[in-house]
N, C-alpha and C. Protein backbone atom coordinates (compact mmCIF):
# COMPACT_ATOMS: atom_id res chain seq x y z
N UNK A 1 83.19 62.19 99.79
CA UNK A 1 83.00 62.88 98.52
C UNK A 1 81.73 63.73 98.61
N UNK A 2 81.61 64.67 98.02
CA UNK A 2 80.25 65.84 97.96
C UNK A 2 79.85 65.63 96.63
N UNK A 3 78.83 65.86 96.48
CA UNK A 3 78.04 65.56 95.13
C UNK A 3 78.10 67.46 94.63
N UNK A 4 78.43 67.78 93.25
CA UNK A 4 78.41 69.08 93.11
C UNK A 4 77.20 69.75 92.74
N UNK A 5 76.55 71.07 93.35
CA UNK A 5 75.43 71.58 92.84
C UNK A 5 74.94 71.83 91.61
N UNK A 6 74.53 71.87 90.95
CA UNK A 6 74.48 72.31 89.29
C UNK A 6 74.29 74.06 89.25
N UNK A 7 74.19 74.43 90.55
CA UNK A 7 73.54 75.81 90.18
C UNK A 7 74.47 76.72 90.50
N UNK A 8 75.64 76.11 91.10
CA UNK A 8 77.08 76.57 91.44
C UNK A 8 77.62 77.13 90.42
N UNK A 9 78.63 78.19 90.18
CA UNK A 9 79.86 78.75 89.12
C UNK A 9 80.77 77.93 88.97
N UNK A 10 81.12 77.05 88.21
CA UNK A 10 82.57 76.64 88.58
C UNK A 10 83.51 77.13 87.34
N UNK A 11 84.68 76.79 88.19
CA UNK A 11 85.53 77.57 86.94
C UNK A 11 87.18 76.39 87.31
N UNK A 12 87.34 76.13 85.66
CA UNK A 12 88.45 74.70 86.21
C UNK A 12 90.21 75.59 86.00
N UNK A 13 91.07 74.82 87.27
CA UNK A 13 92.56 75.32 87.24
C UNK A 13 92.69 73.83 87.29
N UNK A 14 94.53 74.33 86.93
CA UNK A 14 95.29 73.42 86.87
C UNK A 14 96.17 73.57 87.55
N UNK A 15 97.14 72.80 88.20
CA UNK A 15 97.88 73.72 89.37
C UNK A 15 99.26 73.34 88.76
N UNK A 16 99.86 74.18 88.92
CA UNK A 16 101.22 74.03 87.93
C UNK A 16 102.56 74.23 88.56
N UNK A 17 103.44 74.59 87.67
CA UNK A 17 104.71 73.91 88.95
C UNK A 17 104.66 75.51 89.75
N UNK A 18 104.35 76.31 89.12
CA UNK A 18 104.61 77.88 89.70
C UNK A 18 104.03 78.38 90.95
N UNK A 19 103.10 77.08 91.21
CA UNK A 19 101.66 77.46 91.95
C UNK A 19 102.47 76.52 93.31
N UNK A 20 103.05 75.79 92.88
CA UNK A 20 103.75 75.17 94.24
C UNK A 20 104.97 75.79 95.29
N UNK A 21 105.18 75.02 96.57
CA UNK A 21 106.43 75.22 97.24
C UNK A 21 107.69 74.20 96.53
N UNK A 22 108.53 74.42 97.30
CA UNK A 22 109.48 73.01 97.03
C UNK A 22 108.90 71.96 97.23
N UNK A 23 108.24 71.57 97.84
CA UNK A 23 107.30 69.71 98.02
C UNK A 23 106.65 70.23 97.47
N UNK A 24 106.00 70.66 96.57
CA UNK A 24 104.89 70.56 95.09
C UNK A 24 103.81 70.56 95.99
N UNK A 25 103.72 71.58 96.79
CA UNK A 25 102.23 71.14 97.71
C UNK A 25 101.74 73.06 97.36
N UNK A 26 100.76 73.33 96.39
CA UNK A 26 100.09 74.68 96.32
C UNK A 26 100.46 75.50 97.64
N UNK A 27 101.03 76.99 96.88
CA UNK A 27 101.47 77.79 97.92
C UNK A 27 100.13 78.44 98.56
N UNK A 28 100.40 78.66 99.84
CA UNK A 28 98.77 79.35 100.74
C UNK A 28 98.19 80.31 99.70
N UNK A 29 98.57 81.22 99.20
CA UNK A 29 98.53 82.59 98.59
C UNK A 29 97.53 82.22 97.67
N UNK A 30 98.26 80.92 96.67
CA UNK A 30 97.63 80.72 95.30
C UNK A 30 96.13 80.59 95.23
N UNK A 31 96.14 80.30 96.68
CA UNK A 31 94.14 80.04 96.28
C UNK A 31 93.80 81.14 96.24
N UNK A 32 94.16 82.25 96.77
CA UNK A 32 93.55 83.65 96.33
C UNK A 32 93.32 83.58 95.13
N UNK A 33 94.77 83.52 94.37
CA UNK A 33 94.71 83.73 92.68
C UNK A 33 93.70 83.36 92.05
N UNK A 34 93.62 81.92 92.96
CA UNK A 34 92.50 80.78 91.89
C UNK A 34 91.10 81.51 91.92
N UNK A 35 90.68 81.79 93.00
CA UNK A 35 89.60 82.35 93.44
C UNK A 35 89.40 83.32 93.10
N UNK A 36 90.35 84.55 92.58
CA UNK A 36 90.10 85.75 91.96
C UNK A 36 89.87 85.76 90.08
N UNK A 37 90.40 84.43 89.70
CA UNK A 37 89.92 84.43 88.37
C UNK A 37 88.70 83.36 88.40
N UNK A 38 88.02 83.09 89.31
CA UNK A 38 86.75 82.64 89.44
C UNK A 38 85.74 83.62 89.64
N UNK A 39 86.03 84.59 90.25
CA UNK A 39 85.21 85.35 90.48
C UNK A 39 85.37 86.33 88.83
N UNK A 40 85.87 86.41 88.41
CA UNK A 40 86.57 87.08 87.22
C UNK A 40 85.76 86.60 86.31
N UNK A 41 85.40 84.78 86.19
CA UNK A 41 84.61 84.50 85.09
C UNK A 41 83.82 84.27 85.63
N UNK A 42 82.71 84.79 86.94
CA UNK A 42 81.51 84.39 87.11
C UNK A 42 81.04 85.66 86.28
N UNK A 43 82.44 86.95 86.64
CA UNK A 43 81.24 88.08 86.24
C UNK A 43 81.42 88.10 85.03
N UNK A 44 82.28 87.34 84.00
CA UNK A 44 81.99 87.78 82.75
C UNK A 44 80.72 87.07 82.19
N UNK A 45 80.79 85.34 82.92
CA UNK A 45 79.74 84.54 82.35
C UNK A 45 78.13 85.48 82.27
N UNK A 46 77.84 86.80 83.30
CA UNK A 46 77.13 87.29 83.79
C UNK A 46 77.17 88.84 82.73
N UNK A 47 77.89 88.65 81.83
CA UNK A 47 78.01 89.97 80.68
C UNK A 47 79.06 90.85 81.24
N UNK A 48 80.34 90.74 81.98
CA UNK A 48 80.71 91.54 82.40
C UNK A 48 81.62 92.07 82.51
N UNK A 49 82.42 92.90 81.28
CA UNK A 49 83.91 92.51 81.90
C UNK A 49 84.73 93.63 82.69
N UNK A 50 85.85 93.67 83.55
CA UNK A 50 86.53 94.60 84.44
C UNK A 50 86.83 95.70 83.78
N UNK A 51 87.02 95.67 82.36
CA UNK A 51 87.56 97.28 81.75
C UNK A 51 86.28 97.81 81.38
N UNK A 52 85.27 97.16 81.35
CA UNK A 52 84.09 97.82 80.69
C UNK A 52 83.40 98.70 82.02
N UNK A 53 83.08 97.79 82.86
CA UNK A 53 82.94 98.26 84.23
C UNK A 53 83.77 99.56 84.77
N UNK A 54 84.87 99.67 84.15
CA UNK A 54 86.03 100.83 85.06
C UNK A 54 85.22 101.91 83.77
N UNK A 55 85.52 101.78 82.50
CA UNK A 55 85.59 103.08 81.35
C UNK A 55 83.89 103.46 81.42
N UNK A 56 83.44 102.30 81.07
CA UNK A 56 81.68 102.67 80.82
C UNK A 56 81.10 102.86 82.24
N UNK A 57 81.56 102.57 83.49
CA UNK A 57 80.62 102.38 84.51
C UNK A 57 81.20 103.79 85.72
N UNK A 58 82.51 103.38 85.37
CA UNK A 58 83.46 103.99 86.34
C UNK A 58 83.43 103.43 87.84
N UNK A 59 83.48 102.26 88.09
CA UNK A 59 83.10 101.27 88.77
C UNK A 59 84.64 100.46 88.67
N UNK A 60 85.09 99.73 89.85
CA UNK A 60 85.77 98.70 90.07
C UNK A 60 85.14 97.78 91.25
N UNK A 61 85.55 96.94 91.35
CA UNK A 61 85.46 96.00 92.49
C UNK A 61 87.23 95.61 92.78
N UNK A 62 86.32 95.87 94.30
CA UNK A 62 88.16 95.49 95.29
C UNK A 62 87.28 94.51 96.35
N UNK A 63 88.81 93.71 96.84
CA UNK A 63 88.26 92.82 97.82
C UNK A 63 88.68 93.56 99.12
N UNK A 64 87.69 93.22 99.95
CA UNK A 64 87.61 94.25 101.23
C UNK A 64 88.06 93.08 102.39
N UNK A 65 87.76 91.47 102.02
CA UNK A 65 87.62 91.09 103.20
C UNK A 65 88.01 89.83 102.27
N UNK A 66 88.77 88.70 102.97
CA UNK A 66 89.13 87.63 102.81
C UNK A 66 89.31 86.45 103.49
N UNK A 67 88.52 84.94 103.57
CA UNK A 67 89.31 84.63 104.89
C UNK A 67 88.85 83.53 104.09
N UNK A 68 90.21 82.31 104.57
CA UNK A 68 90.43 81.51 103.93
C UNK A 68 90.70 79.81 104.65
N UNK A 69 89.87 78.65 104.60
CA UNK A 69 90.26 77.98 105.91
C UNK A 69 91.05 76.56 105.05
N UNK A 70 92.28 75.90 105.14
CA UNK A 70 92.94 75.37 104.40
C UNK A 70 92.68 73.79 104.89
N UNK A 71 91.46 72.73 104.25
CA UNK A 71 91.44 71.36 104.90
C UNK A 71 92.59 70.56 103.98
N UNK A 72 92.74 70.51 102.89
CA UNK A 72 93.54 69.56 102.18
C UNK A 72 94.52 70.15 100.91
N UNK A 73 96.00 69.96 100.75
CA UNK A 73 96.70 70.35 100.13
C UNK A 73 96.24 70.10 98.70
N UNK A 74 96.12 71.03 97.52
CA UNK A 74 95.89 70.39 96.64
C UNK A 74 98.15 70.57 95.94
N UNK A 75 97.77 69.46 94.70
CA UNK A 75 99.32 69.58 94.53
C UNK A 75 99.94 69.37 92.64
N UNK A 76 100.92 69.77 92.79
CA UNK A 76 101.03 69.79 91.78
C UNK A 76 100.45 69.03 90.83
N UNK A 77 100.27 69.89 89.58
CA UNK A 77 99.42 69.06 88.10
C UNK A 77 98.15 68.66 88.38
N UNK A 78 97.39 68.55 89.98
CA UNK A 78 96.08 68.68 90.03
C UNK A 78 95.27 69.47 89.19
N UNK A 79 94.14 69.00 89.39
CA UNK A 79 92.96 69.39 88.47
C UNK A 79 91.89 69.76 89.13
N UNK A 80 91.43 71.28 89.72
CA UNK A 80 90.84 71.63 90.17
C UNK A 80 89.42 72.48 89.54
N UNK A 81 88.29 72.20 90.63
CA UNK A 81 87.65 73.34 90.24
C UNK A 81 86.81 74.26 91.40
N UNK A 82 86.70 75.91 91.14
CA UNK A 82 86.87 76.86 91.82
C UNK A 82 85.34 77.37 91.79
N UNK A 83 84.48 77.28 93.21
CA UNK A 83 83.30 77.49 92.81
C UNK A 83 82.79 78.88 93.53
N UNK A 84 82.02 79.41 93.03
CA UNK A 84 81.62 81.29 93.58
C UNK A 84 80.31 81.18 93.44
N UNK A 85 79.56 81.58 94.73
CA UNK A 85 78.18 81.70 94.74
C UNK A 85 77.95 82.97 95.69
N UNK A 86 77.10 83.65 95.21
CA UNK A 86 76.86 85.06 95.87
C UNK A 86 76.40 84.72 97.43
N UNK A 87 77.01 84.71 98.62
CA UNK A 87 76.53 84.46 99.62
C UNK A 87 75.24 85.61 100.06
N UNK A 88 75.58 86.96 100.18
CA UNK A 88 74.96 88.29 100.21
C UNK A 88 75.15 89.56 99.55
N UNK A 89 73.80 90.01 98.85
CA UNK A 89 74.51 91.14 97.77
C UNK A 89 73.91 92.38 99.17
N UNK A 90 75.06 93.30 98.56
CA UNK A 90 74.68 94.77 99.49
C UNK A 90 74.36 95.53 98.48
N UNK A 91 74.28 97.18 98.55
CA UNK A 91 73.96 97.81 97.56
C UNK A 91 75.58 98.10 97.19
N UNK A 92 76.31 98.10 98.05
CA UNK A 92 77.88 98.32 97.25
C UNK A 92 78.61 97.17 97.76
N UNK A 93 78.11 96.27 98.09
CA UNK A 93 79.20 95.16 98.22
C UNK A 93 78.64 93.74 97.77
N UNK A 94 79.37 93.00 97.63
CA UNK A 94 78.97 91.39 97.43
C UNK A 94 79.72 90.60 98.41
N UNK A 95 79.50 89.59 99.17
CA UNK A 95 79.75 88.39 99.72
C UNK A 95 79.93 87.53 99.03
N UNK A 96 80.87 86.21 98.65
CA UNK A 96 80.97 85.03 97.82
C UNK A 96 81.65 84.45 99.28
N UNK A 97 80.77 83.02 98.72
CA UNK A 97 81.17 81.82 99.19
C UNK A 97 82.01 81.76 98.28
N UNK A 98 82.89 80.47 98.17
CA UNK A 98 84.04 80.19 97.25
C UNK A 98 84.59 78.84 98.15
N UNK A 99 85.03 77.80 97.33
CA UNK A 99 85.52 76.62 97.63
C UNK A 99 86.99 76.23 95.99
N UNK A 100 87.81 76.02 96.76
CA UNK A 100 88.27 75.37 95.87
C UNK A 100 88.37 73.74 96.22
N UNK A 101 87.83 73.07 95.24
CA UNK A 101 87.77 71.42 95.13
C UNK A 101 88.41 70.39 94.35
N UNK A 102 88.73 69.44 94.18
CA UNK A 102 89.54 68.28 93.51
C UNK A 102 88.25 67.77 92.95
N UNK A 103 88.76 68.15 91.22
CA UNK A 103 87.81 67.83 90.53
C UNK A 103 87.29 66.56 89.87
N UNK A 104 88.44 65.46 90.92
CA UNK A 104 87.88 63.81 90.41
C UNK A 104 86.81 63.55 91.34
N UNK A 105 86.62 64.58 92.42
CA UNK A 105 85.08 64.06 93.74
C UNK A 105 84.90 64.71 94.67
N UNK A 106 85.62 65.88 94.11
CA UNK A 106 84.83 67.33 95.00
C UNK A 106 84.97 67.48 96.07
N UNK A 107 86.03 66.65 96.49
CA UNK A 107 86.61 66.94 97.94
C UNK A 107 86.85 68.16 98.06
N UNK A 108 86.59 69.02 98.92
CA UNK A 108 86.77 70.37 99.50
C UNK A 108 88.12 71.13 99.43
N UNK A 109 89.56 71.22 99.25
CA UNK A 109 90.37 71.26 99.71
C UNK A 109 90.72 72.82 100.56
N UNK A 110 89.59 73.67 100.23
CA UNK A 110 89.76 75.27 100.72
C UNK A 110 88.48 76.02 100.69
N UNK A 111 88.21 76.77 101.88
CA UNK A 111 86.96 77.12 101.91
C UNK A 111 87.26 78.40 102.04
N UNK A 112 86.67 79.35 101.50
CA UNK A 112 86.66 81.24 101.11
C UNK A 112 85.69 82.03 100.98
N UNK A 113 85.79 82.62 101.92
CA UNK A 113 85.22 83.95 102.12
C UNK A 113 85.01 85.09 101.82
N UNK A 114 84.95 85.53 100.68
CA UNK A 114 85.23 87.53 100.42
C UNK A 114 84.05 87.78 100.08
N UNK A 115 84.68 89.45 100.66
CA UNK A 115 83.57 90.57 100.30
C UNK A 115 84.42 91.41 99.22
N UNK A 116 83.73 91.63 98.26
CA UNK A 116 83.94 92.82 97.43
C UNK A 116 83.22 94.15 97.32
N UNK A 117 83.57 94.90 96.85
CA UNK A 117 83.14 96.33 97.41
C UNK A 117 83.19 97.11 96.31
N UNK A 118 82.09 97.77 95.62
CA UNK A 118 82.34 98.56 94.97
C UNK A 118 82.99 100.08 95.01
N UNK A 119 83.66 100.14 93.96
CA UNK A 119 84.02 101.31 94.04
C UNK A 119 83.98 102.64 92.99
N UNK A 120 84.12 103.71 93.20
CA UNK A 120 84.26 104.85 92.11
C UNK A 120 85.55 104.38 91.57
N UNK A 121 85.72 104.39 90.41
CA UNK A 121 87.30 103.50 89.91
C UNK A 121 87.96 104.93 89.66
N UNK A 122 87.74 106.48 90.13
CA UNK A 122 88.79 107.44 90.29
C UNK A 122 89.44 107.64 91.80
N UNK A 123 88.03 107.70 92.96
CA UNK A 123 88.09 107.84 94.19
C UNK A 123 88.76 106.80 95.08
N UNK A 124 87.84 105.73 95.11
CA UNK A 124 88.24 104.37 95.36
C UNK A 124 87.59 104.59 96.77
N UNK A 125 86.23 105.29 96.25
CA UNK A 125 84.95 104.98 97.93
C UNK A 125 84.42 104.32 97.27
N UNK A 126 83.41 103.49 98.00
CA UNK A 126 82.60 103.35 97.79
C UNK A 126 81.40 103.88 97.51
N UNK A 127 80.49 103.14 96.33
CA UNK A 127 79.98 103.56 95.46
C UNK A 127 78.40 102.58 95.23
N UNK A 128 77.51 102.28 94.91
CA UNK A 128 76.49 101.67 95.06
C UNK A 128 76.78 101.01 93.76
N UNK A 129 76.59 99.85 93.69
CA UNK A 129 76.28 99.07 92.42
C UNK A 129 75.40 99.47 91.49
N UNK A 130 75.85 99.98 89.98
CA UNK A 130 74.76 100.10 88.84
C UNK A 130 73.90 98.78 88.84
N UNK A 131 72.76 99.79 88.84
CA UNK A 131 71.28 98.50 88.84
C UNK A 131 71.99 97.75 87.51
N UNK A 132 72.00 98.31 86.58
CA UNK A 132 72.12 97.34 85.75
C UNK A 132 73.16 96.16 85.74
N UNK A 133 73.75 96.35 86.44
CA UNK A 133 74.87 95.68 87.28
C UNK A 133 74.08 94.81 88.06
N UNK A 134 73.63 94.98 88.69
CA UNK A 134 72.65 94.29 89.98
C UNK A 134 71.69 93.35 89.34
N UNK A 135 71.18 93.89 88.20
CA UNK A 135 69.98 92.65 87.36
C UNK A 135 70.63 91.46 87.61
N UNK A 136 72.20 91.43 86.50
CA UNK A 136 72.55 90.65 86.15
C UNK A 136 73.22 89.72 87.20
N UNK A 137 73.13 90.31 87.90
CA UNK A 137 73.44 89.15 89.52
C UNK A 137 72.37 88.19 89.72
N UNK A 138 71.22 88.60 89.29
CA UNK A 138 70.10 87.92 89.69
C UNK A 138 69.57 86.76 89.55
């Protein structure tokens, strides 16, 4: 069992029948999902939300890079939670650690990797992160 950080994001799923194969064992894919609405409410917990960012900022974030290492099935009707910590900020990209864990003792069950990348939300180059954007990472 791992003892959980306090200074970690977490964000709680539930894994449901949709999220499974036929043996009720979470499809590979889904941890993306899980992990993309973790990252979703770190940045809102952080003032932030995706349409405000595209209209007011003209800014999106895309994931550039993903990698994902699978130790333990989580499974149906589990009770998970999905944790995001800024591994490295760039001036247009972010790094997150990311784990998804079994939230009776934090067993590990998936360990994740992405980079996100800012972008011009017309162009879709990259684009440097609004400082004011950047505070609130801090």
């Amino acid at each position: 069992m791992n003892k959980p950080r306090d200074d970690v994001f977490r964000w709680p799923v539930r894994v449901y029948y949709e999220d499974t194969d036929a043996g009720g064992v979470v499809y590979h894919a889904r941890y993306l999902n899980f992990c993309e609405r973790a990252r979703t409410e770190w940045l809102r917990s952080r003032g932030w939300e995706q349409d405000v960012l595209r209209d007011q900022h003209q800014v999106v974030f895309v994931v550039a890079r993903a990698s994902l290492e699978y130790r333990r099935p989580a499974r149906f009707n589990d009770s998970l939670n999905v944790t995001c910590e800024v591994a490295r900020l760039r001036a247009a990209a972010i790094d997150f650690t990311q784990r998804v864990e079994h939230s009776a003792d934090s067993t590990v069950l998936c360990g994740v990797s992405v980079r996100v990348v800012c972008v011009d939300a017309q162009t879709f180059r990259p684009k440097p992160i609004p400082e004011s954007i950047l505070e609130s990472f801090a």
